[in-house]
N, C-alpha and C. Protein backbone atom coordinates (compact mmCIF):
# COMPACT_ATOMS: atom_id res chain seq x y z
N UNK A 1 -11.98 33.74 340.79
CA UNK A 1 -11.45 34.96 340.18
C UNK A 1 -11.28 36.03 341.25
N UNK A 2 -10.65 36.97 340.40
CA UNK A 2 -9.92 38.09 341.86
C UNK A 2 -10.84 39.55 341.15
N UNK A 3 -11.55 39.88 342.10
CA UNK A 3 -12.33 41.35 341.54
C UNK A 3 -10.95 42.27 341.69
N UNK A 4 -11.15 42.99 340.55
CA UNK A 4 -9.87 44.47 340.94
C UNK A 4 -10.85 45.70 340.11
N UNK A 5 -10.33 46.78 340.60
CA UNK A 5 -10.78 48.23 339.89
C UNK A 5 -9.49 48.75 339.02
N UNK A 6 -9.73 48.59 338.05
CA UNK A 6 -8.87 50.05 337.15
C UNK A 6 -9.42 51.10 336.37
N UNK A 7 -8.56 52.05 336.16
CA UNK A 7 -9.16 53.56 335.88
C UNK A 7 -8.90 53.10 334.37
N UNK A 8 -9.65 53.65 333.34
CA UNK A 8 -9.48 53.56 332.28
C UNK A 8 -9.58 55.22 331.63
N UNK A 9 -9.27 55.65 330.97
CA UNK A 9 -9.29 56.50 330.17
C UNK A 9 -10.68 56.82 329.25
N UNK A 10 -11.54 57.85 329.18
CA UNK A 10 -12.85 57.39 328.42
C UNK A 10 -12.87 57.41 327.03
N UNK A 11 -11.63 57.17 326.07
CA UNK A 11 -11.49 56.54 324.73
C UNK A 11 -11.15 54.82 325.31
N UNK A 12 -10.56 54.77 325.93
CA UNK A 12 -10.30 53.23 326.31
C UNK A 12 -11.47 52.84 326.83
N UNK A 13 -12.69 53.36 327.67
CA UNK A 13 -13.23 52.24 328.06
C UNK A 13 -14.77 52.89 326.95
N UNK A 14 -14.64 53.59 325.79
CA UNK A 14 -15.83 53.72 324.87
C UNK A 14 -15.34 52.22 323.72
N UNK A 15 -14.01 52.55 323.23
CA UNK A 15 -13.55 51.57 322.38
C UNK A 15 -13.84 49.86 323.28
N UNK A 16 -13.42 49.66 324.38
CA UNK A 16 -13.93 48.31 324.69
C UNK A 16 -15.50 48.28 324.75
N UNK A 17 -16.18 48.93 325.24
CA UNK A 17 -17.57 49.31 325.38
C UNK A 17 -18.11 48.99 323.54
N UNK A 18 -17.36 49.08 322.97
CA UNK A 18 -18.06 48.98 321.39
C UNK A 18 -17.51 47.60 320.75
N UNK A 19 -16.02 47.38 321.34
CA UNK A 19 -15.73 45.86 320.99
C UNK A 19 -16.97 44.87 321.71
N UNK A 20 -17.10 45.17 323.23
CA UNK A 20 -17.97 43.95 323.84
C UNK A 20 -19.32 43.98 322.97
N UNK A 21 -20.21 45.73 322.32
CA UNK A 21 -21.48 45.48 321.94
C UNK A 21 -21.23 44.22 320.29
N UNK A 22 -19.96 44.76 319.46
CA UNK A 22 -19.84 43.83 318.70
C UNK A 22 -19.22 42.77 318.67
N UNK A 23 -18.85 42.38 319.86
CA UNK A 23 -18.59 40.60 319.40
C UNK A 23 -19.49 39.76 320.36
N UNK A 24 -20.08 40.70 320.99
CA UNK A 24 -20.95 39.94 322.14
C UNK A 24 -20.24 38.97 323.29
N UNK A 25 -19.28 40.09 323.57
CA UNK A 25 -18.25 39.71 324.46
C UNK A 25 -18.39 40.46 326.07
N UNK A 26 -18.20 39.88 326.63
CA UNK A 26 -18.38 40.81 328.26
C UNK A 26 -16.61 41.70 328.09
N UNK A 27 -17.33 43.21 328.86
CA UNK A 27 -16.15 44.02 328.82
C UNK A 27 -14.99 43.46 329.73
N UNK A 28 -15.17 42.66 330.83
CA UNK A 28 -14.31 41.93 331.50
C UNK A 28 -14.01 40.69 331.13
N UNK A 29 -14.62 39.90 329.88
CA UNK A 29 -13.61 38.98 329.33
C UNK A 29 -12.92 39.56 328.11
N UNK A 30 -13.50 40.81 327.58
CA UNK A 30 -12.58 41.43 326.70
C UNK A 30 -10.93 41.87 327.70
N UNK A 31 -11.06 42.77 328.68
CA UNK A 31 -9.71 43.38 329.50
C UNK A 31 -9.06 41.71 329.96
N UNK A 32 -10.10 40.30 330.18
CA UNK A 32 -9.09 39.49 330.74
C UNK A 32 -8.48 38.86 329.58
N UNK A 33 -9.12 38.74 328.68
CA UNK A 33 -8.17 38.59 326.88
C UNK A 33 -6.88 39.18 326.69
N UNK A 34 -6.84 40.92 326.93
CA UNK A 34 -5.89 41.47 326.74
C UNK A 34 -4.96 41.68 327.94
N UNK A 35 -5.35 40.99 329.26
CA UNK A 35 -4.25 41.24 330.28
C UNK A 35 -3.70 39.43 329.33
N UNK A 36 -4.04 38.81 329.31
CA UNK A 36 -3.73 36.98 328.76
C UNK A 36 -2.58 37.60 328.03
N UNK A 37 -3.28 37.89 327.01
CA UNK A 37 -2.06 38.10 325.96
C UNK A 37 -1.02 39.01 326.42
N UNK A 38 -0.98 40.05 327.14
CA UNK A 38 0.27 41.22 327.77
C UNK A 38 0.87 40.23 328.18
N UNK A 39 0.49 39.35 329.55
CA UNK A 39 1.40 38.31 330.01
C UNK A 39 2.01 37.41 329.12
N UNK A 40 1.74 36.95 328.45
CA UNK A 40 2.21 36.07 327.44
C UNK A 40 3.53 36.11 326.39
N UNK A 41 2.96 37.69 325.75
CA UNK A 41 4.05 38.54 325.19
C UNK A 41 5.35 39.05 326.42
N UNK A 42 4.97 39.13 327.57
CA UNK A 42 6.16 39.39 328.67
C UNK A 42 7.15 37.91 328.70
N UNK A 43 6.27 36.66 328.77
CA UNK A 43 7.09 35.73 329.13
C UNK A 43 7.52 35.29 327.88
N UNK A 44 6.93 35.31 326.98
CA UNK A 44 7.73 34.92 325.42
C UNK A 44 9.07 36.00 325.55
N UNK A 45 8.66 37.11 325.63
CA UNK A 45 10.61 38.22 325.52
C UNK A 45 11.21 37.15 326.68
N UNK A 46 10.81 36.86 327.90
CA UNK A 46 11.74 36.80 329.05
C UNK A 46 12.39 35.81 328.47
N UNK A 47 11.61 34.54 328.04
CA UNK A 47 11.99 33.11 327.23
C UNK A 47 13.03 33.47 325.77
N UNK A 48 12.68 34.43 325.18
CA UNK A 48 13.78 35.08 324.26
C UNK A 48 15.37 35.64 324.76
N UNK A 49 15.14 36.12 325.63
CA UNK A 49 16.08 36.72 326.50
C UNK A 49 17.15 35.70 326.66
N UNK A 50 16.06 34.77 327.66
CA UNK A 50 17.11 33.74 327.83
C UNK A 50 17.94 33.07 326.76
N UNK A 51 17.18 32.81 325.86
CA UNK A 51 17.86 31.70 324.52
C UNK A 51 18.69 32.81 323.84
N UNK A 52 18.67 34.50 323.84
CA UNK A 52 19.68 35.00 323.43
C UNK A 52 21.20 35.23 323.83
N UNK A 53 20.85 35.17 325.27
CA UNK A 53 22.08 35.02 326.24
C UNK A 53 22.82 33.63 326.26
N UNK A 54 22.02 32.58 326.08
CA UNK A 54 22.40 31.60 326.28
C UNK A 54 23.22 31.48 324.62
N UNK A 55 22.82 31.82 323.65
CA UNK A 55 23.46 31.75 321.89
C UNK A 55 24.54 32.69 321.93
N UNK A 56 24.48 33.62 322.78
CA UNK A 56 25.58 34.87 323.09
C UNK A 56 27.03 33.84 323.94
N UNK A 57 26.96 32.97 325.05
CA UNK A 57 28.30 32.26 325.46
C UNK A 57 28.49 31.51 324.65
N UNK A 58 27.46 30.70 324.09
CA UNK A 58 27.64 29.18 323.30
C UNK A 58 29.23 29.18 322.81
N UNK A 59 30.26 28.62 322.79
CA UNK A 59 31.31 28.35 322.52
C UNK A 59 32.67 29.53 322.92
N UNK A 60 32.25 29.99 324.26
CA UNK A 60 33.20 30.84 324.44
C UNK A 60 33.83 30.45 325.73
N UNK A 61 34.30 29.13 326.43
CA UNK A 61 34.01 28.43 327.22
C UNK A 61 34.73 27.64 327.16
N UNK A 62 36.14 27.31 327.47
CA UNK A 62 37.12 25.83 327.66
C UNK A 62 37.06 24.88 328.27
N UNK A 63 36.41 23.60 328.40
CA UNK A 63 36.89 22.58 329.70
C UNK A 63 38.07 22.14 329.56
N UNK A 64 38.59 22.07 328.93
CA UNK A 64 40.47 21.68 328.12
C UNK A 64 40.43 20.31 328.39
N UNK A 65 39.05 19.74 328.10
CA UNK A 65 38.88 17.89 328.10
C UNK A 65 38.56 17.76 326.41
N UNK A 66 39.42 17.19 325.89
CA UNK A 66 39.56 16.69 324.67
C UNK A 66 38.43 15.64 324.14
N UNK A 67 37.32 14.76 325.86
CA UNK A 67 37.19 14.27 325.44
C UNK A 67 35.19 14.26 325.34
N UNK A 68 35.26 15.39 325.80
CA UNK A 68 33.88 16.02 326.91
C UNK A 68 32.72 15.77 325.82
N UNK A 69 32.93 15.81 324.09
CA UNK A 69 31.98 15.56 323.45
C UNK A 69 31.53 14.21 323.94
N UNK A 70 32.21 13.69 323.72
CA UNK A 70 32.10 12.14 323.86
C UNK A 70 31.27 11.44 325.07
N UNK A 71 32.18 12.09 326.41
CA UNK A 71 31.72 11.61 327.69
C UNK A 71 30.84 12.56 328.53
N UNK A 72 30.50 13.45 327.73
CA UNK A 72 29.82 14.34 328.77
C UNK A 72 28.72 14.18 329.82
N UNK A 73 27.73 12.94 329.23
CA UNK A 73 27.31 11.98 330.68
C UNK A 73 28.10 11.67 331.82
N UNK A 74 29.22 10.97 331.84
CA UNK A 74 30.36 10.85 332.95
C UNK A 74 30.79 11.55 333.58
N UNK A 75 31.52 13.36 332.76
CA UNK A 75 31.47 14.09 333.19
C UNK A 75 30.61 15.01 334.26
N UNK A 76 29.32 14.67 333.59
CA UNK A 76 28.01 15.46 334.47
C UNK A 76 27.61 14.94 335.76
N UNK A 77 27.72 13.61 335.62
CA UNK A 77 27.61 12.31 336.87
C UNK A 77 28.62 12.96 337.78
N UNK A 78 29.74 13.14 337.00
CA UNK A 78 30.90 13.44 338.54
C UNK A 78 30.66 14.80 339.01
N UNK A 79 30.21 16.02 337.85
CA UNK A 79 29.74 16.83 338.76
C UNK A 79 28.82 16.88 339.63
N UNK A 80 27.92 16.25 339.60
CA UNK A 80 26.80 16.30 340.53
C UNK A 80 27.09 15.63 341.61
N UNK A 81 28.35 15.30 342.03
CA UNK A 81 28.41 14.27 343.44
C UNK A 81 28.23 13.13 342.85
N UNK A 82 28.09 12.37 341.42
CA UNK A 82 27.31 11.08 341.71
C UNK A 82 28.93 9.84 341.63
């Protein structure tokens, strides 16, 4: 683990100070709970983001190959050099 210092506010660190006496939780696995979850909620939007952008082109996009449903393995093969 990585020691760090942060400043807390003294309603923020009375309210964790009263979560750790009642759940019998250490005040530093209470703050590493709630940094877990901040990160989590960041990469779930970023992962949203993506799948919204990606539902935003979905069909706006021509290959003018009639037949690309079909062969789009073949197709992909030749793009890649293969």
């Amino acid at each position: 683990m990585v020691r760090t210092q942060v400043q807390l506010t003294e309603e923020q660190f009375e309210a964790l100070k009263a979560m750790s006496a009642a759940s019998g939780v250490s005040l530093a696995e209470i703050v590493r709970r709630a940094v877990d979850r901040m990160i989590s909620e960041y990469r779930g939007s970023e992962r949203d983001d993506c799948i919204s952008r990606a539902i935003a082109v979905a069909g706006k996009f021509r290959s003018g190959l009639g037949d690309l449903s079909v062969e789009h393995d073949k197709y992909f093969v030749e793009a890649m050099g293969g």
